[in-house]
N, C-alpha and C. Protein backbone atom coordinates (compact mmCIF):
# COMPACT_ATOMS: atom_id res chain seq x y z
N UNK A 1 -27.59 137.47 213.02
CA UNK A 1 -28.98 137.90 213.12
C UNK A 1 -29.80 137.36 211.95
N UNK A 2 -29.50 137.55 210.79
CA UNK A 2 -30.06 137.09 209.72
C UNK A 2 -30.44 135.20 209.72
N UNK A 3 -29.07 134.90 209.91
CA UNK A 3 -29.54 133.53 210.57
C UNK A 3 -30.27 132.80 211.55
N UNK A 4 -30.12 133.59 212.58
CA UNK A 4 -31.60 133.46 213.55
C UNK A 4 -32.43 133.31 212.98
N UNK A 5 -33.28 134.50 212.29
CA UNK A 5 -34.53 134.79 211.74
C UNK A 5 -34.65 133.89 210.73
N UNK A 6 -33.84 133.46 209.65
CA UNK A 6 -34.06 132.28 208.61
C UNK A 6 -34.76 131.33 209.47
N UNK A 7 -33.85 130.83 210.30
CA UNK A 7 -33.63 129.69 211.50
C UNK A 7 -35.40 129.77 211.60
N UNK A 8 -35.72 130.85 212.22
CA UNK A 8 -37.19 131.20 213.09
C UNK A 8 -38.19 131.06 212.21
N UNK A 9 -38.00 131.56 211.08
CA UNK A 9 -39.03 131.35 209.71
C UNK A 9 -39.18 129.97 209.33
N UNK A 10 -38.27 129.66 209.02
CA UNK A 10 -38.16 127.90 208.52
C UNK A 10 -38.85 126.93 209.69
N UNK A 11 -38.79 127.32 210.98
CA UNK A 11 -39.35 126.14 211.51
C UNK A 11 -40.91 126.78 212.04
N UNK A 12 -41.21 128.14 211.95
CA UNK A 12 -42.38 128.64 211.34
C UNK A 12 -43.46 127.41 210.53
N UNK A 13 -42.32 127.66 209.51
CA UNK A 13 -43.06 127.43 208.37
C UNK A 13 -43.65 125.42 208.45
N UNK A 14 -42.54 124.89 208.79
CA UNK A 14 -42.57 123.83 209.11
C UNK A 14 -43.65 123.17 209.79
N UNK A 15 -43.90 124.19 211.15
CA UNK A 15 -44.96 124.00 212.32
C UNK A 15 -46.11 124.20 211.32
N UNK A 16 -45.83 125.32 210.51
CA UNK A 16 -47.48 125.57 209.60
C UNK A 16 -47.87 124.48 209.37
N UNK A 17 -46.77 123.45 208.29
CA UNK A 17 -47.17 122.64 207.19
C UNK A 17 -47.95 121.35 208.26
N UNK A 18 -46.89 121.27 209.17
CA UNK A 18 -47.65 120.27 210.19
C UNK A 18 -49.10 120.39 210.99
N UNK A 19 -49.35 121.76 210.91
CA UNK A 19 -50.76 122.08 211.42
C UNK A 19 -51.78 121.73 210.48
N UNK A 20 -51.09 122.29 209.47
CA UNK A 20 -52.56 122.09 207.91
C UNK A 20 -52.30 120.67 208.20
N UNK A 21 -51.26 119.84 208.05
CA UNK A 21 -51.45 118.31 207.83
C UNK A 21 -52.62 118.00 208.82
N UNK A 22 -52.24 118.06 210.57
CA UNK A 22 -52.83 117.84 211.53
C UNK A 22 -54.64 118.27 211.36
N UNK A 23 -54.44 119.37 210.62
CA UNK A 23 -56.65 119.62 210.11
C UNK A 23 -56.72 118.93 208.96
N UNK A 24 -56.02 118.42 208.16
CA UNK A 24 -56.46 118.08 207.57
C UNK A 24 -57.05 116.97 208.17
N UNK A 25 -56.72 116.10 208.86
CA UNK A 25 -57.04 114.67 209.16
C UNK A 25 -58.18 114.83 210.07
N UNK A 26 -58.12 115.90 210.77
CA UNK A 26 -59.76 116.41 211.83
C UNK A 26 -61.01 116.60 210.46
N UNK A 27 -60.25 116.76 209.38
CA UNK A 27 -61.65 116.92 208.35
C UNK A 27 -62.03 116.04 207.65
N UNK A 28 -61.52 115.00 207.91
CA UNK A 28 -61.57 113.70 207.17
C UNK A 28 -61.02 114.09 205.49
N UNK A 29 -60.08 114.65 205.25
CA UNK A 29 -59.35 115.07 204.17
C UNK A 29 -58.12 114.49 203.84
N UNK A 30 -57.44 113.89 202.60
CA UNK A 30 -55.79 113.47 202.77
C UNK A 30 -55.15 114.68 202.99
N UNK A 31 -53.84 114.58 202.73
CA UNK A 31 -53.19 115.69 203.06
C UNK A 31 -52.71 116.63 201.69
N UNK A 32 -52.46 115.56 201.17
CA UNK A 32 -52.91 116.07 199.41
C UNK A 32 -53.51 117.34 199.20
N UNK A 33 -55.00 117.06 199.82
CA UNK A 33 -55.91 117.84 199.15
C UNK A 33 -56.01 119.39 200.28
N UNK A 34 -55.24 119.40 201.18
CA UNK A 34 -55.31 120.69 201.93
C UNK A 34 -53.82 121.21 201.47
N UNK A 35 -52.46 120.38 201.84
CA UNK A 35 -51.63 121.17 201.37
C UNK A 35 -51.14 120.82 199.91
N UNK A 36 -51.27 122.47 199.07
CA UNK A 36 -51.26 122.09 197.16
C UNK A 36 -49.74 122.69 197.01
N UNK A 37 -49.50 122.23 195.86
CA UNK A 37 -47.95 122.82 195.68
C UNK A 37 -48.16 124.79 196.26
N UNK A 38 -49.41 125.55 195.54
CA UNK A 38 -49.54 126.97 195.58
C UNK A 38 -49.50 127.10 197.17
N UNK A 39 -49.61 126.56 198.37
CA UNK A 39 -49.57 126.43 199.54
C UNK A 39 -48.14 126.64 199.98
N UNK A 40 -47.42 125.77 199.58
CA UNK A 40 -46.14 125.64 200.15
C UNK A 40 -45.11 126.62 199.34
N UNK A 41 -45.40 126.90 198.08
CA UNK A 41 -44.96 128.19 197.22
C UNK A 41 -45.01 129.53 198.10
N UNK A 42 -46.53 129.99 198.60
CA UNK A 42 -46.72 130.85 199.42
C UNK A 42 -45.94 131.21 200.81
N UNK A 43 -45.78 129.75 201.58
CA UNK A 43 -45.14 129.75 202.46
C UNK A 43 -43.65 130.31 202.16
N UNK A 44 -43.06 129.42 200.99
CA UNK A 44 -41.47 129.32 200.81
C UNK A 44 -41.27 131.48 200.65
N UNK A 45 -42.47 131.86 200.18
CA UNK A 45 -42.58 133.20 199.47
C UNK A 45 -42.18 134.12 200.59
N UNK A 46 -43.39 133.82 202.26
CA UNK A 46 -42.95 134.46 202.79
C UNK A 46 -41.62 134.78 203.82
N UNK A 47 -41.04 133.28 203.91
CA UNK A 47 -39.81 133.03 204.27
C UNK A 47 -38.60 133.92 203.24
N UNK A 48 -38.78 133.51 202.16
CA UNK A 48 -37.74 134.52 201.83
C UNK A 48 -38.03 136.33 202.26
N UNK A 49 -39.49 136.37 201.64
CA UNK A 49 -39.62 137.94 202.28
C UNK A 49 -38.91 138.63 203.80
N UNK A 50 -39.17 137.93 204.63
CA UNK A 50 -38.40 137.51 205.84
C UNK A 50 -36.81 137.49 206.15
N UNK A 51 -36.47 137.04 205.45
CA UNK A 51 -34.96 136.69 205.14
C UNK A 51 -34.56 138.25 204.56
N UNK A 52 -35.43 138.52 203.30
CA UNK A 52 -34.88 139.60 202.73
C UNK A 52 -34.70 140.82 203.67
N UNK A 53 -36.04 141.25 204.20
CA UNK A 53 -36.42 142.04 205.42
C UNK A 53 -34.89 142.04 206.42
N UNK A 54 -35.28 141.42 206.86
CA UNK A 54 -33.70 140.74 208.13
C UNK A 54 -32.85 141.22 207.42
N UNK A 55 -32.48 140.71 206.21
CA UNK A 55 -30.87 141.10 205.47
C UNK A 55 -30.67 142.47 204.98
N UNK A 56 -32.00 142.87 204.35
CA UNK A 56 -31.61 144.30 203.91
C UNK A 56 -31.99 145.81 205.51
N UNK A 57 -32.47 144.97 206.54
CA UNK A 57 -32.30 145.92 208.17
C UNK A 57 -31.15 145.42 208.63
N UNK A 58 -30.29 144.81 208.14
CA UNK A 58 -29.09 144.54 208.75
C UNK A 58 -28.23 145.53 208.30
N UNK A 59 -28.14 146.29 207.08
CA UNK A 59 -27.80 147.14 205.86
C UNK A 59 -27.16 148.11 207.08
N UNK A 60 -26.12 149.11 205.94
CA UNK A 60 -25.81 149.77 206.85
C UNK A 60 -26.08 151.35 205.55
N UNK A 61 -27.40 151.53 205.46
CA UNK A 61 -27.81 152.49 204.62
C UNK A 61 -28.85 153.45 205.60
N UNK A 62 -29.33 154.11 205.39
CA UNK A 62 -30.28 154.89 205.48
C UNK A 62 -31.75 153.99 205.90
N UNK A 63 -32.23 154.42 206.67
CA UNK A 63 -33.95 153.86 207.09
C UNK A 63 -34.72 154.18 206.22
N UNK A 64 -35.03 155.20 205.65
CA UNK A 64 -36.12 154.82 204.16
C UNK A 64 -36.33 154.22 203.30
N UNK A 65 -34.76 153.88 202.86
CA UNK A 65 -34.58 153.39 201.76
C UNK A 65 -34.32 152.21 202.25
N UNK A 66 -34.27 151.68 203.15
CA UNK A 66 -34.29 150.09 203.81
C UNK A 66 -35.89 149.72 203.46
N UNK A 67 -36.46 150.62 204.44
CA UNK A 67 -37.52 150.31 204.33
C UNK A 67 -39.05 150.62 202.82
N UNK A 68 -38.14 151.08 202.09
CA UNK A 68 -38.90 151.13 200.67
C UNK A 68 -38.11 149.83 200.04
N UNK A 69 -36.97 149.52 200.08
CA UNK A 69 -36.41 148.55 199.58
C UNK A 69 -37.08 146.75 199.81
N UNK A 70 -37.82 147.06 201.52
CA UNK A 70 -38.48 145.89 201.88
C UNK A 70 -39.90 146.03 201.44
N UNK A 71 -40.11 147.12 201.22
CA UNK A 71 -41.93 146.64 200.51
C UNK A 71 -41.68 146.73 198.89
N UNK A 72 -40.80 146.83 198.61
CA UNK A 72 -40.84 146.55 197.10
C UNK A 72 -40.59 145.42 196.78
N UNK A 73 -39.17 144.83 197.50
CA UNK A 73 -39.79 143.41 197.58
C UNK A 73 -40.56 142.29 197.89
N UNK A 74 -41.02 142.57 199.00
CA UNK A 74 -42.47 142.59 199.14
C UNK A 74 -43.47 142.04 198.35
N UNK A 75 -43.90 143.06 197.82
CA UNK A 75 -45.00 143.41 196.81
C UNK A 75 -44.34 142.53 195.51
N UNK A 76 -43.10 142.69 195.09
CA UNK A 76 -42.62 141.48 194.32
C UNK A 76 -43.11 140.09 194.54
N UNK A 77 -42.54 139.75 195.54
CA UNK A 77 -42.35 138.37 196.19
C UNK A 77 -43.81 137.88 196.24
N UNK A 78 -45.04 138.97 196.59
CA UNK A 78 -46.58 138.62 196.44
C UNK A 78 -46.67 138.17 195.46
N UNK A 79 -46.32 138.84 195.07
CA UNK A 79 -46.90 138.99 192.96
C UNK A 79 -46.42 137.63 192.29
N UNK A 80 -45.67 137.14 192.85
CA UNK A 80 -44.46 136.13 192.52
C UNK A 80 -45.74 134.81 193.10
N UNK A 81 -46.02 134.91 194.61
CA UNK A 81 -46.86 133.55 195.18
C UNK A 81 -48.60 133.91 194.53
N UNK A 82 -48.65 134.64 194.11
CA UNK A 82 -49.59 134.53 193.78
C UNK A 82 -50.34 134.50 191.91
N UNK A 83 -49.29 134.62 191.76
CA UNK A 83 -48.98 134.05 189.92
C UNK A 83 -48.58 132.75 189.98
N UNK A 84 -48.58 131.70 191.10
CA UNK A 84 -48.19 130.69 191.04
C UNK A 84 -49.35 129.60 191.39
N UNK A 85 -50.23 130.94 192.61
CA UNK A 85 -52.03 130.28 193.01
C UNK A 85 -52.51 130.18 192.06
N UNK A 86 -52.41 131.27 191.12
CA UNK A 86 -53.55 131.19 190.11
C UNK A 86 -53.06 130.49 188.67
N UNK A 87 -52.13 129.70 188.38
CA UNK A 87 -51.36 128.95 187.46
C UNK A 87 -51.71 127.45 188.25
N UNK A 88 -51.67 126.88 189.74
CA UNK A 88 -52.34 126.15 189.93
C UNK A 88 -53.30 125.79 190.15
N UNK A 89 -54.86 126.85 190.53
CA UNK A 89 -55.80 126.94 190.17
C UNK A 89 -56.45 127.08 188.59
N UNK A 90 -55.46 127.11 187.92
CA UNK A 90 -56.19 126.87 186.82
C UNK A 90 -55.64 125.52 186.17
N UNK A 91 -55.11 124.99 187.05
CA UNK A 91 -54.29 123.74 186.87
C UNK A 91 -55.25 122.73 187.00
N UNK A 92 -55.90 123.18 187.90
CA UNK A 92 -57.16 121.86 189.19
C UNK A 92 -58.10 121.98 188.64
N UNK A 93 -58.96 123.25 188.08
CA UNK A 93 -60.06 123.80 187.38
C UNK A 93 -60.71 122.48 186.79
């Protein structure tokens, strides 16, 4: 199960990167300049969230604590892609 869902996320994510590529070129943009490293950070961010989710409902614990266990990481894993937007936004600045 867990592997499925990796499986399902990853080519998710993949289809994303190929869509931003695909607007980018409808905007007369390189591809450079739509997908930034903080882009694909975000993505990789929510794939693991995903993964984690999947792995820790696979658990053989209690439902609360599954599910407090997945928004804490969570809320980690945010905190994580988005200390990485704003380290490359102040990169580009």
């Amino acid at each position: 199960m867990i592997a499925f869902v990796a499986i399902i996320a990853i080519l998710v994510f993949i289809g994303w990167l190929i869509y931003r590529a695909g607007t980018a070129r409808k905007a007369d943009k390189t591809i450079g300049e739509v997908i930034r490293p903080h882009i694909i950070m975000y993505g990789l961010s929510c794939i693991s969230g995903i993964c984690a989710f999947a792995f820790f409902l696979s658990m053989d614990i209690s439902k609360p604590l599954k599910i407090l266990t997945c928004i804490l990481l969570g809320g980690i894993l945010i905190f994580v892609a988005s200390r990485f937007q704003r380290m490359a936004q102040r990169g580009h600045s």
